[in-house]
N, C-alpha and C. Protein backbone atom coordinates (compact mmCIF):
# COMPACT_ATOMS: atom_id res chain seq x y z
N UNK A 1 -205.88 2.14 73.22
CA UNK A 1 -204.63 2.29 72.47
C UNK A 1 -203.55 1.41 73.09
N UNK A 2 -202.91 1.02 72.46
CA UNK A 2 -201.45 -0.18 72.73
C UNK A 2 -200.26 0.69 71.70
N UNK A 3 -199.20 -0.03 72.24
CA UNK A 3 -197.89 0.65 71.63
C UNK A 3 -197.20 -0.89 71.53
N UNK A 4 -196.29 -0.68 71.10
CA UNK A 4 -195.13 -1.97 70.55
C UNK A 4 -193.88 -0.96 70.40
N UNK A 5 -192.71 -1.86 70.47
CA UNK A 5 -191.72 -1.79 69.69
C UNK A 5 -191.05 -2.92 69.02
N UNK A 6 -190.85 -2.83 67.59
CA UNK A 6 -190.36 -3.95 66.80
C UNK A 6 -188.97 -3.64 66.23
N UNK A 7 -188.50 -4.95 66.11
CA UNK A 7 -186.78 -5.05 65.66
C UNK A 7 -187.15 -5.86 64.62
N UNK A 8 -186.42 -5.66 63.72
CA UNK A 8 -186.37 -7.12 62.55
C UNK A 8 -185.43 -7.37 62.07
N UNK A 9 -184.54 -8.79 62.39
CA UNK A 9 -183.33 -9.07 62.00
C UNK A 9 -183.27 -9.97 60.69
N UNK A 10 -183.31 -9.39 59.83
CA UNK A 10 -183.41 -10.85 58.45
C UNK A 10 -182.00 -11.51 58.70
N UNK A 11 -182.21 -12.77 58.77
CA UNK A 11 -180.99 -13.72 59.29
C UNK A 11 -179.81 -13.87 58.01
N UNK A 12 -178.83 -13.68 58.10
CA UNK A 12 -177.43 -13.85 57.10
C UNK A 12 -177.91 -12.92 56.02
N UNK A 13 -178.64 -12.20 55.86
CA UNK A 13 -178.82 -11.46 54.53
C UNK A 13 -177.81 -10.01 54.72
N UNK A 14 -177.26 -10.25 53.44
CA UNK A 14 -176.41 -8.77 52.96
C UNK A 14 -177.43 -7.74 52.35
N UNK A 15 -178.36 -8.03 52.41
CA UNK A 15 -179.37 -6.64 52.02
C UNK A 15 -180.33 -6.37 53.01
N UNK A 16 -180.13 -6.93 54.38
CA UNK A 16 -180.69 -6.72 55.42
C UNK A 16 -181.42 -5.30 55.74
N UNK A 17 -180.93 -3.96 55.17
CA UNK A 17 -181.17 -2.77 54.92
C UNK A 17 -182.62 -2.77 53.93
N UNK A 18 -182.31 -3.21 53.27
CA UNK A 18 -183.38 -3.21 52.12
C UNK A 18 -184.66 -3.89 52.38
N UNK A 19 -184.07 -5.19 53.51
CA UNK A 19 -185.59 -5.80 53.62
C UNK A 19 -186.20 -5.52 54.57
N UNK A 20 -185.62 -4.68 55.80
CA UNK A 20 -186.21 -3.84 56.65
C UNK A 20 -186.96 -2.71 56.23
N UNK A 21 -186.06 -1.89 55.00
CA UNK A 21 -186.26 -1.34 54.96
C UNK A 21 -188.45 -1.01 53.84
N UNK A 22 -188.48 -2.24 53.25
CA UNK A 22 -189.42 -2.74 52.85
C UNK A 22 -190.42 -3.34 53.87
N UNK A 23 -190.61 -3.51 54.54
CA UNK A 23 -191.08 -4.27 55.53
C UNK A 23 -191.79 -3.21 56.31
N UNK A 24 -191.22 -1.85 56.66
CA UNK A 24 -191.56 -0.60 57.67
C UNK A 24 -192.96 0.11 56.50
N UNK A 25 -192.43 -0.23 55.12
CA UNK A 25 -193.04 0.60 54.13
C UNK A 25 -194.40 -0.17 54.43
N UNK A 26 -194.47 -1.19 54.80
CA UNK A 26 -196.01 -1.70 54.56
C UNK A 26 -196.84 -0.86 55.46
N UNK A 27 -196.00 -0.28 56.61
CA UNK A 27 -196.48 0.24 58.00
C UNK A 27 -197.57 1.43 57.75
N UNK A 28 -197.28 1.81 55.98
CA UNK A 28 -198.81 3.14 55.59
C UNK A 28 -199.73 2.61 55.30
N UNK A 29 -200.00 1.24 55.34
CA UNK A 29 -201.36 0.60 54.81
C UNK A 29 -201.90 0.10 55.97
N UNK A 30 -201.51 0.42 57.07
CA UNK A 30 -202.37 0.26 58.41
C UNK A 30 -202.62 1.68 59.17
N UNK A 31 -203.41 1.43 59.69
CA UNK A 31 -203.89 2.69 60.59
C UNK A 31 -203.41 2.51 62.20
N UNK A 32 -201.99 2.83 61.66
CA UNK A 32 -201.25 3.39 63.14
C UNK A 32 -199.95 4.25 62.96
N UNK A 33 -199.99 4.66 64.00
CA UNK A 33 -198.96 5.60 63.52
C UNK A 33 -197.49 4.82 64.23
N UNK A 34 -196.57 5.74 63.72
CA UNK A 34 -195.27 5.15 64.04
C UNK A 34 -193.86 5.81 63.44
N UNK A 35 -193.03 5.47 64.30
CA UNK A 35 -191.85 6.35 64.00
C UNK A 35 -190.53 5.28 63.87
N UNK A 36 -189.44 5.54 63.35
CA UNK A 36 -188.68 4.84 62.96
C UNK A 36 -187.64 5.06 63.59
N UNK A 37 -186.49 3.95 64.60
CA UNK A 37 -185.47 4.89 65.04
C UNK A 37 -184.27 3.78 64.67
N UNK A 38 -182.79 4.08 64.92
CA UNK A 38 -182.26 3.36 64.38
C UNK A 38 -181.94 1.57 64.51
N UNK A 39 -182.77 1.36 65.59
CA UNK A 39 -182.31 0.08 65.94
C UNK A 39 -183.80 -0.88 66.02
N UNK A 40 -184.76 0.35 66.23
CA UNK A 40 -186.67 -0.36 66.26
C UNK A 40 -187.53 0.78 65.94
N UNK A 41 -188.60 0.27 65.71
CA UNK A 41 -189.65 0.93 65.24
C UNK A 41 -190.56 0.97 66.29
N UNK A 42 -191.23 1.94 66.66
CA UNK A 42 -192.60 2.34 67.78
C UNK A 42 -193.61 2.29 66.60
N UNK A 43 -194.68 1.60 67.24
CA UNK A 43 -196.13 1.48 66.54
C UNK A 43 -197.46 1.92 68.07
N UNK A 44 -198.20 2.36 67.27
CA UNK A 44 -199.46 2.77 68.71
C UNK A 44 -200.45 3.10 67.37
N UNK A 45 -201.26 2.30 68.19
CA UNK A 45 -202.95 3.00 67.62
C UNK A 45 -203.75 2.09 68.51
N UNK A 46 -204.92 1.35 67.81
CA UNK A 46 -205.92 0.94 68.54
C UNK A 46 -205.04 -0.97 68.04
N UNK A 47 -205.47 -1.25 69.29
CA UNK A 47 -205.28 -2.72 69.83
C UNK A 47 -205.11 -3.81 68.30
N UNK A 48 -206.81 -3.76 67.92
CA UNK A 48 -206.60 -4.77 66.43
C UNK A 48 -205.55 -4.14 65.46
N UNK A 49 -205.41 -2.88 64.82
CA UNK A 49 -204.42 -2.12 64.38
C UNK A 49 -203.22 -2.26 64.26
N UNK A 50 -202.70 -2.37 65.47
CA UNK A 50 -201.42 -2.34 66.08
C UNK A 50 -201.17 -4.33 65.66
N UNK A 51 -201.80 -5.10 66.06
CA UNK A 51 -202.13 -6.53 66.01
C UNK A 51 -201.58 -6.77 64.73
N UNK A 52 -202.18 -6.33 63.88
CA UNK A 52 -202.61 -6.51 62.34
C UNK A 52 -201.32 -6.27 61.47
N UNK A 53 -200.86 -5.18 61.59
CA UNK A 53 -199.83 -4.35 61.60
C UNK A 53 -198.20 -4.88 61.64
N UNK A 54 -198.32 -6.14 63.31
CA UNK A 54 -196.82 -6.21 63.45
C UNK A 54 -197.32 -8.22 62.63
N UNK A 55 -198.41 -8.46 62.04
CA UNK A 55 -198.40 -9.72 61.35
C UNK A 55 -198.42 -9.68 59.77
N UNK A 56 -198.55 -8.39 59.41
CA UNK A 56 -198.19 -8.40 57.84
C UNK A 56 -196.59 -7.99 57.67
N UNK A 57 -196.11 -7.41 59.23
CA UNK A 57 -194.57 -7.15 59.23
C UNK A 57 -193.60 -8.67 59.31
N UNK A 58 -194.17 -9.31 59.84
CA UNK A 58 -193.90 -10.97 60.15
C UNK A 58 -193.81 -11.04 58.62
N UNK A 59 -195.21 -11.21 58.28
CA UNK A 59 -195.56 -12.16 56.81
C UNK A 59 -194.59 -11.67 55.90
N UNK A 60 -194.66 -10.50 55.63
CA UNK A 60 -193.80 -9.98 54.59
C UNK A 60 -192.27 -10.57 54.43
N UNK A 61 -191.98 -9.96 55.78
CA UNK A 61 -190.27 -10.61 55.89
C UNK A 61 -189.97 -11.66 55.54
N UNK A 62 -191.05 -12.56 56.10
CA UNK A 62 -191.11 -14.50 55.82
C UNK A 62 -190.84 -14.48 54.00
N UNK A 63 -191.93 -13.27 53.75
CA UNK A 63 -191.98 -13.49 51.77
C UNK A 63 -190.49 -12.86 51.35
N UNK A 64 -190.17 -12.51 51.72
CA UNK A 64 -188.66 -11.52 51.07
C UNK A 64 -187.74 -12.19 51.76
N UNK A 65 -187.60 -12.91 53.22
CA UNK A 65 -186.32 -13.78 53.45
C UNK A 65 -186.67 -14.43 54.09
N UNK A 66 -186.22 -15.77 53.73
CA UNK A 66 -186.94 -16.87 54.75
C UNK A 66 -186.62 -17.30 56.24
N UNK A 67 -185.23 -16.39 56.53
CA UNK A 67 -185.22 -16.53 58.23
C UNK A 67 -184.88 -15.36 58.38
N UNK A 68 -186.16 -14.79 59.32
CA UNK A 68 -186.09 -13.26 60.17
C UNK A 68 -186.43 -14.18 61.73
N UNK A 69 -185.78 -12.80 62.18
CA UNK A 69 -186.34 -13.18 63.71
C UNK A 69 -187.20 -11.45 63.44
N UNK A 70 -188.65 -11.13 64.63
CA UNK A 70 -188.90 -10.24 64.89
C UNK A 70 -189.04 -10.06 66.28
N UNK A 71 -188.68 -9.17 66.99
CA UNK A 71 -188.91 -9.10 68.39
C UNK A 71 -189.89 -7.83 68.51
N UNK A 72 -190.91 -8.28 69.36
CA UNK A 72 -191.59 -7.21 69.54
C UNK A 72 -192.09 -7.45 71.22
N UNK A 73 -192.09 -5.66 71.92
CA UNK A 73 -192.37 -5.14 73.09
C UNK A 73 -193.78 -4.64 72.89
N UNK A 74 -194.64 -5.01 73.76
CA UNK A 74 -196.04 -4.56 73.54
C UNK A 74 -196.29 -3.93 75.12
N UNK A 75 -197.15 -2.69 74.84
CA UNK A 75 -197.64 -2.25 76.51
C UNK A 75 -198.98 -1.34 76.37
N UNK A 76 -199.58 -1.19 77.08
CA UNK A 76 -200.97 -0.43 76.96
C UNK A 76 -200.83 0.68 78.27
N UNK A 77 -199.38 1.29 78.63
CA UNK A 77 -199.42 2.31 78.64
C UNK A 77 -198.20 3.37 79.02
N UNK A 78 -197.72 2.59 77.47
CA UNK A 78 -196.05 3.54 77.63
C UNK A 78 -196.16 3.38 75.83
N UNK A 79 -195.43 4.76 75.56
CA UNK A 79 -195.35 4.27 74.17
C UNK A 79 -195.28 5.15 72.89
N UNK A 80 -196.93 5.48 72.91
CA UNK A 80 -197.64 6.47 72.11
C UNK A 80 -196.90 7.92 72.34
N UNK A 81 -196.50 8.31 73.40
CA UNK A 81 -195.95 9.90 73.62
C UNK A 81 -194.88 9.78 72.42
N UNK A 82 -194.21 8.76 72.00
CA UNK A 82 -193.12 9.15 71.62
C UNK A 82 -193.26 9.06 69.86
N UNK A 83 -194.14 8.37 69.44
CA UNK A 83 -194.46 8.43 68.23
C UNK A 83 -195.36 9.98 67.96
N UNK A 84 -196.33 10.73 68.91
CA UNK A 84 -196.67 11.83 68.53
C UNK A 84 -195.60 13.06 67.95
């Protein structure tokens, strides 16, 4: 199991809310779990999962605004407690 935490800043957008907020939604079509807090998102499951997960969060954003930054924290063993 691995954990992350991700930020996603869509660059100059006034609906910045909306495309985050689209972007987290993809987060039920992977198999990991995760919790939402106000400034990043915690992701944990298994390694490819987690992988898979923060690159359809990339892709997407890229499709809905063409400059995001994403920052993501990855660790294999801090993380998961807090999404349970």
């Amino acid at each position: 199991m691995i954990s992350c935490q991700v930020s996603l800043y869509p660059l100059g957008a006034d609906d910045y809310a909306d495309i985050v907020n689209e972007v987290i939604e993809r987060l039920k079509y992977h198999q990991v779990e995760y919790k939402i807090g106000k400034m990043s998102t915690i992701l944990c499951g298994q390694e490819e999962d987690v992988w898979s997960a923060v690159q359809d969060m990339f892709q997407t954003a890229r499709q809905i605004h063409q400059q995001s930054v994403l920052t993501v924290t990855f660790s294999d063993c801090c993380g998961c407690s807090e999404v349970d």
